[in-house]
C-alpha atoms as a PDB file:
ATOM      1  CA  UNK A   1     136.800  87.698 101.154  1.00  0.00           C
ATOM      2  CA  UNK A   2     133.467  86.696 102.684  1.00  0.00           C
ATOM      3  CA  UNK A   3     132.828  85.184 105.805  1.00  0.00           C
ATOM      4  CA  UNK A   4     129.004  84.852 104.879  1.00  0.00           C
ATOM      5  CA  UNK A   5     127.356  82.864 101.779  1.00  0.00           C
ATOM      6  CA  UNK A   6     123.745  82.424 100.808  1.00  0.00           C
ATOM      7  CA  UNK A   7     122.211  80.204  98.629  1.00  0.00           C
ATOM      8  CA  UNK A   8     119.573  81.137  95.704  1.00  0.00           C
ATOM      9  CA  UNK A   9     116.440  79.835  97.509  1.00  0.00           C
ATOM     10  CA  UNK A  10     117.338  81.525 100.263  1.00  0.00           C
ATOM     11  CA  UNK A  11     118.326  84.955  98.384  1.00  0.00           C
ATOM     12  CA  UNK A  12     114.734  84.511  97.021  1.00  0.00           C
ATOM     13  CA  UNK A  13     112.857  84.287 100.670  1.00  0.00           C
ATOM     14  CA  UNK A  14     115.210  87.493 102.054  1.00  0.00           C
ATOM     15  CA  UNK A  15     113.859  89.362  98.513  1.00  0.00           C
ATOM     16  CA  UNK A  16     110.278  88.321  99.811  1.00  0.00           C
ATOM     17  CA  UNK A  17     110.498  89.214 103.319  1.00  0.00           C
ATOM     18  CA  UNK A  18     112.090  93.181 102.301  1.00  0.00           C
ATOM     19  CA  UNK A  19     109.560  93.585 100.043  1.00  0.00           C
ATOM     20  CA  UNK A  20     106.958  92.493 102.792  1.00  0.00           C
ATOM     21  CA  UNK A  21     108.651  94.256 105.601  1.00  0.00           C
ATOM     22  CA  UNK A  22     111.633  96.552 104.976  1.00  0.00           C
ATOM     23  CA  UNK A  23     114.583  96.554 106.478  1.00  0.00           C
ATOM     24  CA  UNK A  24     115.919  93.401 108.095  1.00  0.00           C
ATOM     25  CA  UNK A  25     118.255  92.094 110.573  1.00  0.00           C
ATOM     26  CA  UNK A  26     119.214  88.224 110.708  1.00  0.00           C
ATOM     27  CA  UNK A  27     120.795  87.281 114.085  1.00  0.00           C
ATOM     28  CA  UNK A  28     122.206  84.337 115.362  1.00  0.00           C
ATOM     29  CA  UNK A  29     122.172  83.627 119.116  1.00  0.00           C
ATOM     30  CA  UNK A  30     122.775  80.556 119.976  1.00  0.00           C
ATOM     31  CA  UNK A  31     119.983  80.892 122.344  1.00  0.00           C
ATOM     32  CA  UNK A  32     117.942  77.698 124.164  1.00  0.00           C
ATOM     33  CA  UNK A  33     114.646  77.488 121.926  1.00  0.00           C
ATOM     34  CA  UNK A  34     115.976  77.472 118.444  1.00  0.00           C
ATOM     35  CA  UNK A  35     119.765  76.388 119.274  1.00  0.00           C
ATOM     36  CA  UNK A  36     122.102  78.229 117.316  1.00  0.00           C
ATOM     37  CA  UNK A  37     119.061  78.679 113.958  1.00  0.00           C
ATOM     38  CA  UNK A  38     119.820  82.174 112.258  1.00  0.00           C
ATOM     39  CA  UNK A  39     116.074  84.304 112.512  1.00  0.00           C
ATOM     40  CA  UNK A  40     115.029  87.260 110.489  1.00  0.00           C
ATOM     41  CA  UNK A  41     113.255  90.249 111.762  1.00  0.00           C
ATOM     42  CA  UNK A  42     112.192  93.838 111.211  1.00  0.00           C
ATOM     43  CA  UNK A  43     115.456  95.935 111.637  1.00  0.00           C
ATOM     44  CA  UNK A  44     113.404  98.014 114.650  1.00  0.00           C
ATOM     45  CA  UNK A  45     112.317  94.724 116.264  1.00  0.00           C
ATOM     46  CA  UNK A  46     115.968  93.457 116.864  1.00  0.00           C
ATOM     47  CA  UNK A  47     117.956  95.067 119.770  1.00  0.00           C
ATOM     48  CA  UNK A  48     121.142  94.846 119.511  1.00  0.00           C
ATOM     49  CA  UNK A  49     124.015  95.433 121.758  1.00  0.00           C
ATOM     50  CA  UNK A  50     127.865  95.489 122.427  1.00  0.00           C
ATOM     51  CA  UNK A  51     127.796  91.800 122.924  1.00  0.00           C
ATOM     52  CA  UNK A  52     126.854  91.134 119.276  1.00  0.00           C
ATOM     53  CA  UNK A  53     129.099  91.241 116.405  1.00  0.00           C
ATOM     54  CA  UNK A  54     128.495  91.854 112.634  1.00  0.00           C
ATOM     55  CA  UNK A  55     129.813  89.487 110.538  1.00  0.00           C
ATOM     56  CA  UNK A  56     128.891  90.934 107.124  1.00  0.00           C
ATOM     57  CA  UNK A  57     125.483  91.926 104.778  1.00  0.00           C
ATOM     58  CA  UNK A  58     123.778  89.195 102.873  1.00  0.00           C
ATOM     59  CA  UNK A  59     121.443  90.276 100.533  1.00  0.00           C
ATOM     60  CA  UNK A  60     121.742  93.804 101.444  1.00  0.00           C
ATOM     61  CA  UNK A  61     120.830  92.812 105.381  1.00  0.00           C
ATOM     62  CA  UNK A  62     123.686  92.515 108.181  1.00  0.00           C
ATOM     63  CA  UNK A  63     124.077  89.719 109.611  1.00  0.00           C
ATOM     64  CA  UNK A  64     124.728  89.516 113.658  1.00  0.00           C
ATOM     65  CA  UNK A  65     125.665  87.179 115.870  1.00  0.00           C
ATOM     66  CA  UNK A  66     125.946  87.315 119.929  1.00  0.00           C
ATOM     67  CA  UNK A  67     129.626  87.310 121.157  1.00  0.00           C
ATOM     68  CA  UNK A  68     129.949  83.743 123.209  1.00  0.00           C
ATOM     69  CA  UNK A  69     128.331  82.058 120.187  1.00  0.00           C
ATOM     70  CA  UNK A  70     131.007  83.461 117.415  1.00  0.00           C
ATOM     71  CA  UNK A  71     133.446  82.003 120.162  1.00  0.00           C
ATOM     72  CA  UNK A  72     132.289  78.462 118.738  1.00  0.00           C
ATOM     73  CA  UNK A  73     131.633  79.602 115.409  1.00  0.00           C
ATOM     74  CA  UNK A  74     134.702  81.922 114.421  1.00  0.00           C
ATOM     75  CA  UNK A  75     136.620  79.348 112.263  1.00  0.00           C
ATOM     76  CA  UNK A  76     134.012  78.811 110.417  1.00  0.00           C
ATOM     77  CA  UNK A  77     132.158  79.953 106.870  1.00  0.00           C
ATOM     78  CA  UNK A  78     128.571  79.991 107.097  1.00  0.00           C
ATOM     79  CA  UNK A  79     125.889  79.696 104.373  1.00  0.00           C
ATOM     80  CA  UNK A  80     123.094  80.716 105.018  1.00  0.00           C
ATOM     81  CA  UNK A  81     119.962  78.382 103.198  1.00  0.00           C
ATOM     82  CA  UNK A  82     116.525  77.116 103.849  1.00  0.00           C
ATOM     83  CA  UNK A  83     114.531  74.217 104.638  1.00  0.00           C
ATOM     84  CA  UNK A  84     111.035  72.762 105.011  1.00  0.00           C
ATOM     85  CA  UNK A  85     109.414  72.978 108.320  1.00  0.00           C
ATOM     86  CA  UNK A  86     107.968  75.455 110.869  1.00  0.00           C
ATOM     87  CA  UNK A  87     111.274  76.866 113.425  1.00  0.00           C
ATOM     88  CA  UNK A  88     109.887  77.517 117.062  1.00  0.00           C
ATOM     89  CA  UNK A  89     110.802  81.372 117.257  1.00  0.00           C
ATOM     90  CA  UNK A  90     109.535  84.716 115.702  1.00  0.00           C
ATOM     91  CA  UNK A  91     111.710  84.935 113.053  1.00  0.00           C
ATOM     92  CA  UNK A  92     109.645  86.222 109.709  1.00  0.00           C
ATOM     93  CA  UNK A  93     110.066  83.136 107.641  1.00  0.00           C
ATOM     94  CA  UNK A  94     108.126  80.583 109.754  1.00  0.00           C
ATOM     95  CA  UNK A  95     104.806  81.442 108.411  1.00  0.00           C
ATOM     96  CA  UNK A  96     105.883  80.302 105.000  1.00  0.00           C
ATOM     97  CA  UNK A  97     106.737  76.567 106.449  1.00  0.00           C
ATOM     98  CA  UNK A  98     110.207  77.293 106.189  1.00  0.00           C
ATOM     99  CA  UNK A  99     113.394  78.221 108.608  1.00  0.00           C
ATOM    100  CA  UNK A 100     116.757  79.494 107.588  1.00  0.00           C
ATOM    101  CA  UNK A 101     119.630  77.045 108.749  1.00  0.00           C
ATOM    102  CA  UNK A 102     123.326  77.398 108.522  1.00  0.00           C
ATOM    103  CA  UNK A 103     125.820  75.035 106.554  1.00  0.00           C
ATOM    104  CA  UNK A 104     129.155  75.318 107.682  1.00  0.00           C
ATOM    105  CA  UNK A 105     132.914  74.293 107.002  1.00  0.00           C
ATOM    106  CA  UNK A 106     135.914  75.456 108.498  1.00  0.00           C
ATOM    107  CA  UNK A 107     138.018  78.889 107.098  1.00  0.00           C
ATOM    108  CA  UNK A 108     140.547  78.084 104.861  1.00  0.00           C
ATOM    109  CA  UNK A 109     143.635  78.671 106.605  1.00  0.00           C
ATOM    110  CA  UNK A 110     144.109  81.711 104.302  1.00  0.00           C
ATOM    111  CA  UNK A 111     140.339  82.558 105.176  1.00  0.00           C
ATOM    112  CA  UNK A 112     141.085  82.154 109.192  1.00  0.00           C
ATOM    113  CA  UNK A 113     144.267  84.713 109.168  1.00  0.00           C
ATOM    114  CA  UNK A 114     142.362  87.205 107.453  1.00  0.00           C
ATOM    115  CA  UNK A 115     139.063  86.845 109.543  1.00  0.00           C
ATOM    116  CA  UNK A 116     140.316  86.229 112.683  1.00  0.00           C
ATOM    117  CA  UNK A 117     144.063  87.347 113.135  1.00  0.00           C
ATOM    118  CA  UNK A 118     144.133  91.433 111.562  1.00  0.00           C
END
């Protein structure tokens, strides 16, 4: 069971981005200039720290996300997909005149025991 999805476009810009720069992170902090927008970055340039949490690997690349925003996001299932237009942050992708965004629904009550009760 998966709490993370992708779709193929975006599977195509995360095969891009490794073979430009290596090792990735993707974190999602829910921070004031992007919101809660999921960025991409060189594994070294991300620092990470007890307050984040690991939801799972997409695409071979873990996926993080600070602590008080799972709190909002923790019955959820994201997918992870693109769209057209320049994000205002660092994350690798903007140069290509696209940003990673999140779809979401909620965990399917089987889904939400398993993630967020073992």
């Amino acid at each position: 069971m998966q709490r993370l999805d992708i779709t193929e476009q975006a599977k195509t810009i995360v095969r891009q981005l490794k073979e430009k720069h290596g090792n990735l992170i993707f974190h999602q902090s829910g921070g004031c200039c992007d919101g809660s927008a999921p960025m991409i970055f060189e594994k070294d340039d991300m620092y990470l720290d007890e307050s984040d949490i690991h939801l799972g690997d997409i695409e071979g690349v873990p996926f993080y996300m600070n602590q008080d925003q799972f709190q909002y996001w923790k019955h959820t299932h994201l997918t992870i997909d693109i769209t057209e237009g320049r994000g205002a942050s660092f994350s690798l992708e903007i140069p290509l005149g696209i940003r990673f965004i999140i779809h979401s629904r909620l965990l399917t009550e089987e889904e939400d025991t398993y993630f967020n009760h073992k």
